[in-house]
C-alpha atoms as a PDB file:
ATOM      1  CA  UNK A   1     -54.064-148.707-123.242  1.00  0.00           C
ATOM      2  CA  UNK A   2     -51.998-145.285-122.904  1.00  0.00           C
ATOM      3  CA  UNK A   3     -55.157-143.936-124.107  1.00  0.00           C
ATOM      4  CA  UNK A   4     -57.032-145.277-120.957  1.00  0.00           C
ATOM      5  CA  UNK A   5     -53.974-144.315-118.629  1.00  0.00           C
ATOM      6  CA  UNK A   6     -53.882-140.576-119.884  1.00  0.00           C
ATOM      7  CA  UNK A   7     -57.746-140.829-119.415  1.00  0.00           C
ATOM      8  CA  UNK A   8     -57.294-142.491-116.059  1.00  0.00           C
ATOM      9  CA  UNK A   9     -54.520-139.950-114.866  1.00  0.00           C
ATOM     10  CA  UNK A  10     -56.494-136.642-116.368  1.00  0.00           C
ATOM     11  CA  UNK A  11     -59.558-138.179-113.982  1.00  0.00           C
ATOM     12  CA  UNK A  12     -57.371-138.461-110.971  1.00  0.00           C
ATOM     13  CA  UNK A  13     -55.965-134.811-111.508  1.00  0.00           C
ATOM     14  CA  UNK A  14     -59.795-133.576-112.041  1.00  0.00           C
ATOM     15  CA  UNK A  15     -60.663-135.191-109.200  1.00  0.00           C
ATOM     16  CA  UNK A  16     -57.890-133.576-106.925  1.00  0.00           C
ATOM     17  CA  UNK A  17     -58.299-130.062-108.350  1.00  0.00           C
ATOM     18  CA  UNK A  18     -62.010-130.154-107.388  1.00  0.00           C
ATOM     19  CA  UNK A  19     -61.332-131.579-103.865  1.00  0.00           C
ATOM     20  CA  UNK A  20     -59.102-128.595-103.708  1.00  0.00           C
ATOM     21  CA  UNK A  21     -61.145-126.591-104.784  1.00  0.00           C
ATOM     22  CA  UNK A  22     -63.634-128.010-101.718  1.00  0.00           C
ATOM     23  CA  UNK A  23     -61.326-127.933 -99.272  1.00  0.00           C
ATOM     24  CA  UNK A  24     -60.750-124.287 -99.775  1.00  0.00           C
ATOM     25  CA  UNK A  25     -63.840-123.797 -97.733  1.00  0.00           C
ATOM     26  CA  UNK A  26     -62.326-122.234 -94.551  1.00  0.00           C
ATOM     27  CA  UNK A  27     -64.907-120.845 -92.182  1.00  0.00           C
ATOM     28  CA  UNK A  28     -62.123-118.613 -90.577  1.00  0.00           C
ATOM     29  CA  UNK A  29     -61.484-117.423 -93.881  1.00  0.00           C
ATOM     30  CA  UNK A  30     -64.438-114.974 -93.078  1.00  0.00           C
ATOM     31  CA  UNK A  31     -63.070-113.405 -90.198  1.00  0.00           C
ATOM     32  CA  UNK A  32     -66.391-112.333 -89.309  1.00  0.00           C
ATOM     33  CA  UNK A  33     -65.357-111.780 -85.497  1.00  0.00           C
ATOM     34  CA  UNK A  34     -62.169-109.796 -86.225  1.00  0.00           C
ATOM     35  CA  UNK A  35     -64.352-107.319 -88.979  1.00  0.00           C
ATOM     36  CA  UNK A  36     -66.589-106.910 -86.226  1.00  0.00           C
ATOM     37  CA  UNK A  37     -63.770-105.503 -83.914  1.00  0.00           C
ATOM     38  CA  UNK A  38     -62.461-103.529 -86.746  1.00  0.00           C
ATOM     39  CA  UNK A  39     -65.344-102.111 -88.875  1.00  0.00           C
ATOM     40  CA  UNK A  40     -67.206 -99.069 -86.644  1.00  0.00           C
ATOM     41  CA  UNK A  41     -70.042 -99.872 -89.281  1.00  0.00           C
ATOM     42  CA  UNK A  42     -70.912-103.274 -88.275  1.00  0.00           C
ATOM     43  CA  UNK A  43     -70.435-102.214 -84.957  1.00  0.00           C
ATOM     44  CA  UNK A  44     -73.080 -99.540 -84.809  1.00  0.00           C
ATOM     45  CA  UNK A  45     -76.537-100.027 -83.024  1.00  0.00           C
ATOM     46  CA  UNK A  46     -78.266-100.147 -86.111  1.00  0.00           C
ATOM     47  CA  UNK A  47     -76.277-102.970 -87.343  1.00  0.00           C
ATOM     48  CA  UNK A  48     -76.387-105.507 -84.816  1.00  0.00           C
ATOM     49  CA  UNK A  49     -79.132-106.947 -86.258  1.00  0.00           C
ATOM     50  CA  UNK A  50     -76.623-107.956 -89.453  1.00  0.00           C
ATOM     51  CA  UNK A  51     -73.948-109.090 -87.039  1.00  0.00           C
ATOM     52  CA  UNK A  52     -76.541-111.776 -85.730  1.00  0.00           C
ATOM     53  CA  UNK A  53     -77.583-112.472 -89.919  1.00  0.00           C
ATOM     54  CA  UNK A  54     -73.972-112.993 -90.541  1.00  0.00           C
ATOM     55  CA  UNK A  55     -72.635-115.097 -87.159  1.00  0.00           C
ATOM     56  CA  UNK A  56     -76.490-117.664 -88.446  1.00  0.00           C
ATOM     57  CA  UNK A  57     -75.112-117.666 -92.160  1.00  0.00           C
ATOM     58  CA  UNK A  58     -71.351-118.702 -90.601  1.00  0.00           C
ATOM     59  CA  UNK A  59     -73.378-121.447 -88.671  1.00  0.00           C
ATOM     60  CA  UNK A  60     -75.042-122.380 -92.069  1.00  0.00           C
ATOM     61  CA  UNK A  61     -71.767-122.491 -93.801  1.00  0.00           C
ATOM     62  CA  UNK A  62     -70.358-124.835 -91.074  1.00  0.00           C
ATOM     63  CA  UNK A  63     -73.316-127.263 -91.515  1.00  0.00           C
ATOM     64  CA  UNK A  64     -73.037-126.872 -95.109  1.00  0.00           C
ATOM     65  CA  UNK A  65     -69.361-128.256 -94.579  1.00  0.00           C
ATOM     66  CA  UNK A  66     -70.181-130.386 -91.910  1.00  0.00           C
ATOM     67  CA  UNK A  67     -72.605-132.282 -94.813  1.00  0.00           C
ATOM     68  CA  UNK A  68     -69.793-132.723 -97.609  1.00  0.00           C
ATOM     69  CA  UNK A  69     -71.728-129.770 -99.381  1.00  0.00           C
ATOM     70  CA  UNK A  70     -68.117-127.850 -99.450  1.00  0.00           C
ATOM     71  CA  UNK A  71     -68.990-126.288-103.095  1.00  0.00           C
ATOM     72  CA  UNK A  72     -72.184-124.887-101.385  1.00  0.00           C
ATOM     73  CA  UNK A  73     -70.145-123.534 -98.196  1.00  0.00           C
ATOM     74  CA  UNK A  74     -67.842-121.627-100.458  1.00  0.00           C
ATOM     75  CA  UNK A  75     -70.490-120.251-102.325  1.00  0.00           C
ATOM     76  CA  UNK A  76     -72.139-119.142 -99.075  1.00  0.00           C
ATOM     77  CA  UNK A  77     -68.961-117.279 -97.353  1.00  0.00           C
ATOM     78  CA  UNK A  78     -68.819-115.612-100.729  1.00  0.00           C
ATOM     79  CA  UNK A  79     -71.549-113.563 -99.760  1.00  0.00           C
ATOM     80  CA  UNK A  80     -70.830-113.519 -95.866  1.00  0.00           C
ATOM     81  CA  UNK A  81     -67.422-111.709 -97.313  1.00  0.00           C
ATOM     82  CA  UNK A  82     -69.406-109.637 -99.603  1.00  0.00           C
ATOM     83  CA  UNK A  83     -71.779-108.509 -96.412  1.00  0.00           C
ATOM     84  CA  UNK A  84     -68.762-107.665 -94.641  1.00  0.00           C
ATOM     85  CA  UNK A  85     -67.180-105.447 -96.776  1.00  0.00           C
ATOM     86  CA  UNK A  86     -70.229-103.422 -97.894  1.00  0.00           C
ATOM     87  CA  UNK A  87     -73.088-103.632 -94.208  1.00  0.00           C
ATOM     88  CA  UNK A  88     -75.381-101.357 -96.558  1.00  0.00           C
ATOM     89  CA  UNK A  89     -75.790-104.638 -98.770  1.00  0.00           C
ATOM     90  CA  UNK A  90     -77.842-106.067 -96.376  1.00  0.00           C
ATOM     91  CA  UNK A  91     -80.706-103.184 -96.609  1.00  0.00           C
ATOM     92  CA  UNK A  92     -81.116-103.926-100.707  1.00  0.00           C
ATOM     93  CA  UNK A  93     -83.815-106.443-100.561  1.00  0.00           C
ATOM     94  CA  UNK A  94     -86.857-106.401-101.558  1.00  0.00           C
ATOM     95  CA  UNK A  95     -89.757-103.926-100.002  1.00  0.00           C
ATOM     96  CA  UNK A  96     -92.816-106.063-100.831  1.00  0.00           C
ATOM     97  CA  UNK A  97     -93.996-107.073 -97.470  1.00  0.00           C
ATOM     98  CA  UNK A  98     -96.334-109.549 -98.978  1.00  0.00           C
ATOM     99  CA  UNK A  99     -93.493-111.784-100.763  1.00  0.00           C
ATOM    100  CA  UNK A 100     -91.820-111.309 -97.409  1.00  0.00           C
ATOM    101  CA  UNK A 101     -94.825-112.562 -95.487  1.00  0.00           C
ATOM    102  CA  UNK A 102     -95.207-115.401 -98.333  1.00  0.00           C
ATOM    103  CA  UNK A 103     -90.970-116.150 -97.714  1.00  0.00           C
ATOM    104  CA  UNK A 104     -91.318-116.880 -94.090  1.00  0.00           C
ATOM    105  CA  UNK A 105     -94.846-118.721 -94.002  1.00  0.00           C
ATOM    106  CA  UNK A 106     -92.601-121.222 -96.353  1.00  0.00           C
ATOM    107  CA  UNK A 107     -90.727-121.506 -93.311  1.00  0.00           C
ATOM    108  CA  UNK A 108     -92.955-121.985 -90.798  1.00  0.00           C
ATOM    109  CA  UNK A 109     -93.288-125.390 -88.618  1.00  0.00           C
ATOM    110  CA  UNK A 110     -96.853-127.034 -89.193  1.00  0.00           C
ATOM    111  CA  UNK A 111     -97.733-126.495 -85.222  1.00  0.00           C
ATOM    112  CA  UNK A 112    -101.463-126.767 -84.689  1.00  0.00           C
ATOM    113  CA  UNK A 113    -103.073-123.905 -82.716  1.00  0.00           C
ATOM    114  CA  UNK A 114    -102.133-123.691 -79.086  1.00  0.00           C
ATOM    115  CA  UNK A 115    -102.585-126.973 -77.790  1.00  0.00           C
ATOM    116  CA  UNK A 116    -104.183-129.399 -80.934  1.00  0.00           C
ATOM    117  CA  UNK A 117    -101.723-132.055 -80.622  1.00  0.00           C
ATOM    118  CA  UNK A 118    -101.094-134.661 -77.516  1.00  0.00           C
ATOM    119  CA  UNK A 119     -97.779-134.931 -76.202  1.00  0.00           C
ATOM    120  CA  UNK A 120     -96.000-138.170 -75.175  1.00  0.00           C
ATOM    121  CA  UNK A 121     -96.008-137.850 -71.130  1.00  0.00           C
ATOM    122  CA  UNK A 122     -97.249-141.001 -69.103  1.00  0.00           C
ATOM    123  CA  UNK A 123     -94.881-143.580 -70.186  1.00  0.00           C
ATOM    124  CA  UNK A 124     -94.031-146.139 -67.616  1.00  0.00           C
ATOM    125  CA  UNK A 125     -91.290-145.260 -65.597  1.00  0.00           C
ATOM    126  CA  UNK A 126     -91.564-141.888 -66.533  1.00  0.00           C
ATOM    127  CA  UNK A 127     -89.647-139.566 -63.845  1.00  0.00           C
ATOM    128  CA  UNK A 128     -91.088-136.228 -62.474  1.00  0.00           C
ATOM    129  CA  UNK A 129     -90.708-133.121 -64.268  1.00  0.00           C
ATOM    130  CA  UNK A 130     -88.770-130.406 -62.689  1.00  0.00           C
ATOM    131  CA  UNK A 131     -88.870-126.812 -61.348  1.00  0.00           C
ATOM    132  CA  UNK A 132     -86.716-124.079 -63.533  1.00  0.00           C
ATOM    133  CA  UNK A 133     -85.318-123.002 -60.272  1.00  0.00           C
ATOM    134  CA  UNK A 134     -84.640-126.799 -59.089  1.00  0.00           C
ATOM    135  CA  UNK A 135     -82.312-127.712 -62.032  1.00  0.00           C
ATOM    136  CA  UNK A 136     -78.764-128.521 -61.796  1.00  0.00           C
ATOM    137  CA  UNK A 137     -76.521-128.112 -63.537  1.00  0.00           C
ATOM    138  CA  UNK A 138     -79.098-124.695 -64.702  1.00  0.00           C
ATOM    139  CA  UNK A 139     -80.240-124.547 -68.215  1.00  0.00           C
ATOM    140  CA  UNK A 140     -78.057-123.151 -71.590  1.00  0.00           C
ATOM    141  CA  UNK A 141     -79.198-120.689 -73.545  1.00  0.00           C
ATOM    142  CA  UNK A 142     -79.447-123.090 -76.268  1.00  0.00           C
ATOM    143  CA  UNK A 143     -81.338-125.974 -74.313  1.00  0.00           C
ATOM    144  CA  UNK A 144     -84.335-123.257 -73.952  1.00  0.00           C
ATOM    145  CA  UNK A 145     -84.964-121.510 -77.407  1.00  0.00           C
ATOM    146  CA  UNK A 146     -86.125-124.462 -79.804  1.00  0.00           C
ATOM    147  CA  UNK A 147     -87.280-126.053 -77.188  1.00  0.00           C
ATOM    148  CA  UNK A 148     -90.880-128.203 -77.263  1.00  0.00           C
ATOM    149  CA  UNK A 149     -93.429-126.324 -74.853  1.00  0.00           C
ATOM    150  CA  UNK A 150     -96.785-127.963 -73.425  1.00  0.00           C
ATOM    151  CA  UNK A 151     -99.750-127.730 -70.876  1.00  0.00           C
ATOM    152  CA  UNK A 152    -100.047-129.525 -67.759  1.00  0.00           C
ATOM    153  CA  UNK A 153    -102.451-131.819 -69.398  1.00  0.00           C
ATOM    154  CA  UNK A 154     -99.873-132.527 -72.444  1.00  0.00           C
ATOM    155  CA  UNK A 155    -101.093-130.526 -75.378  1.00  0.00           C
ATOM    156  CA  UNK A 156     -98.235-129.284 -77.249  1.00  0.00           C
ATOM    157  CA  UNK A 157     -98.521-125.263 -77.571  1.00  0.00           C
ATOM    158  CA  UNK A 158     -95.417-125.018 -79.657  1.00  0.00           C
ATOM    159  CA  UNK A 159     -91.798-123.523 -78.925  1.00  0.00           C
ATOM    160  CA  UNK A 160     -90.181-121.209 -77.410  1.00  0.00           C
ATOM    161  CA  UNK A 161     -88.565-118.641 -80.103  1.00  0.00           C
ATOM    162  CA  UNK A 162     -87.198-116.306 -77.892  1.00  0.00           C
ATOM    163  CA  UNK A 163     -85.792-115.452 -74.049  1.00  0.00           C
ATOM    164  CA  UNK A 164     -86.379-112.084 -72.325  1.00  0.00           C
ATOM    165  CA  UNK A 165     -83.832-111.683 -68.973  1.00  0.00           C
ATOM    166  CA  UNK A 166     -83.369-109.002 -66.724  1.00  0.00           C
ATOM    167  CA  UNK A 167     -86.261-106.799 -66.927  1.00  0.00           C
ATOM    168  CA  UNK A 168     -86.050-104.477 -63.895  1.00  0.00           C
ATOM    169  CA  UNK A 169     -88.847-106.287 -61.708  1.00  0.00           C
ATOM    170  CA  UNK A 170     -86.900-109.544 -62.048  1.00  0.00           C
ATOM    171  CA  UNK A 171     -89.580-111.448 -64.611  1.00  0.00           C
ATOM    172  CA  UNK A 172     -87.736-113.428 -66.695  1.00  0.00           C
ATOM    173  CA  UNK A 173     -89.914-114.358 -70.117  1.00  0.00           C
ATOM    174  CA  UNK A 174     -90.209-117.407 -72.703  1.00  0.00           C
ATOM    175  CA  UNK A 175     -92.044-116.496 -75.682  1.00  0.00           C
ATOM    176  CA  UNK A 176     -93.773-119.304 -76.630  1.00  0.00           C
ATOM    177  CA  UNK A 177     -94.873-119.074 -80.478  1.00  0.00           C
ATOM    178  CA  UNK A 178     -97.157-121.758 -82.393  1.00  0.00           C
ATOM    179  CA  UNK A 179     -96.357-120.158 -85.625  1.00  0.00           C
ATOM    180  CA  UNK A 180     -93.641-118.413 -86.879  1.00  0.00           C
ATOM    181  CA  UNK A 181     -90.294-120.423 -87.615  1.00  0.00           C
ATOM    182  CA  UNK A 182     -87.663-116.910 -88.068  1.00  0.00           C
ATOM    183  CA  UNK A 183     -89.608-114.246 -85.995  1.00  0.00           C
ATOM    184  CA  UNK A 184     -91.614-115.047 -83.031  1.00  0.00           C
ATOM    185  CA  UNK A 185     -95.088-115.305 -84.603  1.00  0.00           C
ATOM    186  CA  UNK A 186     -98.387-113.701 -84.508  1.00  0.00           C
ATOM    187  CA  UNK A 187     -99.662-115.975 -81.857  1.00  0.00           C
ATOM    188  CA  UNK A 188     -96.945-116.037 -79.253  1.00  0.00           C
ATOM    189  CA  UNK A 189     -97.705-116.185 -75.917  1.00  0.00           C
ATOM    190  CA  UNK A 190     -95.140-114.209 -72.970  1.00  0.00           C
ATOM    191  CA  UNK A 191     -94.119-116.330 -70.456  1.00  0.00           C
ATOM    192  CA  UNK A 192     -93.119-115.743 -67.207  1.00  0.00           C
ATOM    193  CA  UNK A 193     -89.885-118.500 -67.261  1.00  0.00           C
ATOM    194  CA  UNK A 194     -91.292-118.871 -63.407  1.00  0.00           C
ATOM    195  CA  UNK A 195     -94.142-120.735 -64.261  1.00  0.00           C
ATOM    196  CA  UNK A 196     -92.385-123.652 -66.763  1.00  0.00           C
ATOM    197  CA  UNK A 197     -91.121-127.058 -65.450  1.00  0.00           C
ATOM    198  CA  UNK A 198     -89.212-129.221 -67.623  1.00  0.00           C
ATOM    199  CA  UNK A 199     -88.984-132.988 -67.812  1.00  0.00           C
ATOM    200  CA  UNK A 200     -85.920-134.492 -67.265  1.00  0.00           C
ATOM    201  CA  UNK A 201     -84.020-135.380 -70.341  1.00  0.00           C
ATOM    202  CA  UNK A 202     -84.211-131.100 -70.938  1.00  0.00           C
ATOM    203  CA  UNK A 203     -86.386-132.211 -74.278  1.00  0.00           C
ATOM    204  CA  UNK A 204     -89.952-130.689 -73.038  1.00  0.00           C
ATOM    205  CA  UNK A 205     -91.057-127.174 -70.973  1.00  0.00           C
ATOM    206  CA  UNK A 206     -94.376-127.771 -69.552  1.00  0.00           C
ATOM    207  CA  UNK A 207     -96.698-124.668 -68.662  1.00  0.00           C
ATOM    208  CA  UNK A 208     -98.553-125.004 -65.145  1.00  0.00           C
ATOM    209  CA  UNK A 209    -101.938-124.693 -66.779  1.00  0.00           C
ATOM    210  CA  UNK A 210    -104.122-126.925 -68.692  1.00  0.00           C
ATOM    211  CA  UNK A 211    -104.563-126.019 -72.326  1.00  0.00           C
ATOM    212  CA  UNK A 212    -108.140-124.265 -71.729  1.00  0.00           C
ATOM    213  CA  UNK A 213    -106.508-122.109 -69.251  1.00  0.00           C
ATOM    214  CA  UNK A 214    -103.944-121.792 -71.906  1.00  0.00           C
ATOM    215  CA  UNK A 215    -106.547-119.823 -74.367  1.00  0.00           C
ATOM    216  CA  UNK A 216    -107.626-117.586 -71.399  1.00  0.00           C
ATOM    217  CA  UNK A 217    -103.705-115.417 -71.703  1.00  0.00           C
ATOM    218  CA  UNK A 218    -103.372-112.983 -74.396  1.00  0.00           C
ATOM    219  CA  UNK A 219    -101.505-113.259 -77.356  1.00  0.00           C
ATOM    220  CA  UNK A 220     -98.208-111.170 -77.364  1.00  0.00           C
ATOM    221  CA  UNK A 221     -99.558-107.635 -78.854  1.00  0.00           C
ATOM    222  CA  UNK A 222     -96.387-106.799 -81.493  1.00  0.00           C
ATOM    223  CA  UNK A 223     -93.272-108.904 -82.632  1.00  0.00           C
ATOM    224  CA  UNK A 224     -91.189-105.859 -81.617  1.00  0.00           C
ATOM    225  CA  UNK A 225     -91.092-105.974 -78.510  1.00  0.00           C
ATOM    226  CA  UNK A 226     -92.856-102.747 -77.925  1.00  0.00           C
ATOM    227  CA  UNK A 227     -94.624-104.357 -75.020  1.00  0.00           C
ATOM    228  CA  UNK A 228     -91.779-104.719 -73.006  1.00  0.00           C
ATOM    229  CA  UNK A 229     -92.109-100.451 -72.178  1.00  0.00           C
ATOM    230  CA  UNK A 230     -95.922-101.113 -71.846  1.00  0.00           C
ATOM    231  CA  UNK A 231     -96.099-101.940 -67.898  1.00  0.00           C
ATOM    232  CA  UNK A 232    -100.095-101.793 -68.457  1.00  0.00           C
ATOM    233  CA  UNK A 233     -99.949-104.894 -70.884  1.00  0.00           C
ATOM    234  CA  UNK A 234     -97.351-106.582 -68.618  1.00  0.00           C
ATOM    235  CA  UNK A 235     -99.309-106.258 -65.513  1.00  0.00           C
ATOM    236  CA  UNK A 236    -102.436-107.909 -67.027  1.00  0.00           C
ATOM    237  CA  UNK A 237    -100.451-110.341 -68.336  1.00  0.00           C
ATOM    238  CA  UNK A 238     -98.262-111.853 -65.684  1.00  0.00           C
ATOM    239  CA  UNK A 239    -101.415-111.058 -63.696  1.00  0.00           C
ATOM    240  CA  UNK A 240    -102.901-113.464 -65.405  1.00  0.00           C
ATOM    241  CA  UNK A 241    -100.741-116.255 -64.710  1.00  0.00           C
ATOM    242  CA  UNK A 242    -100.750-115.433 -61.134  1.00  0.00           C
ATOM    243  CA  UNK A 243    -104.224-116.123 -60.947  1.00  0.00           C
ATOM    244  CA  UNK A 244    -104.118-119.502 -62.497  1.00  0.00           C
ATOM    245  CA  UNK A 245    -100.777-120.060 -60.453  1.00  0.00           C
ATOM    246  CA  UNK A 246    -101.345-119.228 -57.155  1.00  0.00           C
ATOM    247  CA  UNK A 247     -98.726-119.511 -54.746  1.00  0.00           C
ATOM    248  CA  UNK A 248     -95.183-119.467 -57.229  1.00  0.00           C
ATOM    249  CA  UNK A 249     -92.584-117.322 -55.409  1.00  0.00           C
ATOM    250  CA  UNK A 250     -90.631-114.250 -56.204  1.00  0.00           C
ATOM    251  CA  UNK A 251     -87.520-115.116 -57.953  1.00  0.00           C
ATOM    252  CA  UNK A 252     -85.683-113.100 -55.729  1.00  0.00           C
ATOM    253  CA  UNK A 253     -87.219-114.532 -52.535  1.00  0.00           C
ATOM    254  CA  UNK A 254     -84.837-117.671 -52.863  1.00  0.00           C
ATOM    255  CA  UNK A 255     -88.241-120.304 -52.188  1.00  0.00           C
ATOM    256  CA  UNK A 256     -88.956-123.351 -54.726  1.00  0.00           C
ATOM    257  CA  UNK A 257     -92.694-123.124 -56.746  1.00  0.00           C
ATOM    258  CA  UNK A 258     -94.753-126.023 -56.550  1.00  0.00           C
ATOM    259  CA  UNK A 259     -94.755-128.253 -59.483  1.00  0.00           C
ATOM    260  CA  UNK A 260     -97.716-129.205 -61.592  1.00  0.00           C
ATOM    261  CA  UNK A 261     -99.756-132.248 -61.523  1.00  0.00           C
ATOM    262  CA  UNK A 262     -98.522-133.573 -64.480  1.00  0.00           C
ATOM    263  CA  UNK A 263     -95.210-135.304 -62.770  1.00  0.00           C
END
């Protein structure tokens, strides 16, 4: 019987050491904003590319906690700590493009090609969709990239991976990828945001073309971004979708496009 109650007692003390040891995984611990502040290194150009890597492993580390997996969070801000305190770790992996290629196609979403699979719109009851530049309150940041994008005739395309605002003729773009899950894929399309309405519940952007139209626009030329200075390639493209969109005003002329037949 004491036997059992040392056993019973050495048990309970296990126990609480380990939950201990769980709780000790405090996301602040990491400090990641205030090393940002403080470390010229991380704050360089060059770097900001870690600084993103480091605030998407934090996130990681919260859902890791946010799941019970507290053993797993620890582990992780280990090496978020470990980034911090020596940037140049993060340029040490490997150089073989093809197990890099191989690392993200493990990643990638199972989208069919630009337009294979039929969406869900019709349902009775169904409200209209809705013009960018009609919504209120106006769209987060985080209600557009991730989002579910389709034609006017409800063939998913994919999602949109990416946002480009501000350019200096006032076109706003979605890059809409079909591939890809961490980089914006080989077969993304550029997107004036102009020419997307959205369904109601936020859930679903809809393109104003139909999903043959849809394999008439070019596929975005480099995943750098390179065509951004290329006003050639942007003319032919947003060309393009003026041509299958007649009649969808300048976003600085203040007037509301016309929205789609699929409401």
């Amino acid at each position: 019987m004491t036997f059992l109650k040392s056993f019973a007692a050495g048990a309970f003390l296990l126990a609480m050491s380990s939950s201990a040891s769980w709780a000790a995984c405090n996301i602040s611990d990491a400090q990641l904003e205030e090393a940002v502040l403080e470390n010229a290194e991380l704050r360089a150009p060059e770097n900001r590319y870690l600084v993103h890597d480091l605030r998407a492993l934090r996130d990681a580390a919260f859902l890791l906690w946010n799941y019970g997996m507290e053993e797993d969070c620890e582990r992780l801000l280990g090496n978020i700590r470990e980034l911090i305190a020596a940037p140049h770790m993060a340029r040490l992996g490997t150089n073989d493009e093809d197990e890099a290629d191989q690392q993200l196609a493990a990643g990638e979403p199972q989208w069919h090609r630009l337009g294979q699979i039929q969406g869900s719109r019709g349902e009775p009851g169904e409200e209209a969709l809705v013009s960018i530049n009609d919504l209120d309150p106006g769209l987060l940041a985080s209600e557009i990239i991730g989002a579910e994008v389709r034609t006017s005739d409800d063939m998913i395309v994919g999602e949109v991976r990416n946002v480009v605002i501000g350019t200096k003729d006032r076109w706003d773009y979605v890059i809409v990828a079909s591939d890809g899950f961490f980089v914006a894929g080989k077969d993304s399309l550029v997107v004036p945001l102009r020419y997307l309405v959205i369904d109601q519940t936020r859930k679903s952007f809809y393109l104003r073309i139909s999903n043959d139209q849809v394999k008439t626009v070019p596929l975005m030329p480099d995943q750098d971004y390179v065509w951004l200075s290329d006003e050639t390639w942007r003319a032919t493209n947003d060309a393009i979708f003026q041509s299958l969109i007649p009649g969808i005003a300048d976003n600085s002329s203040g007037a509301t496009p016309a929205v789609s037949s699929t409401e």
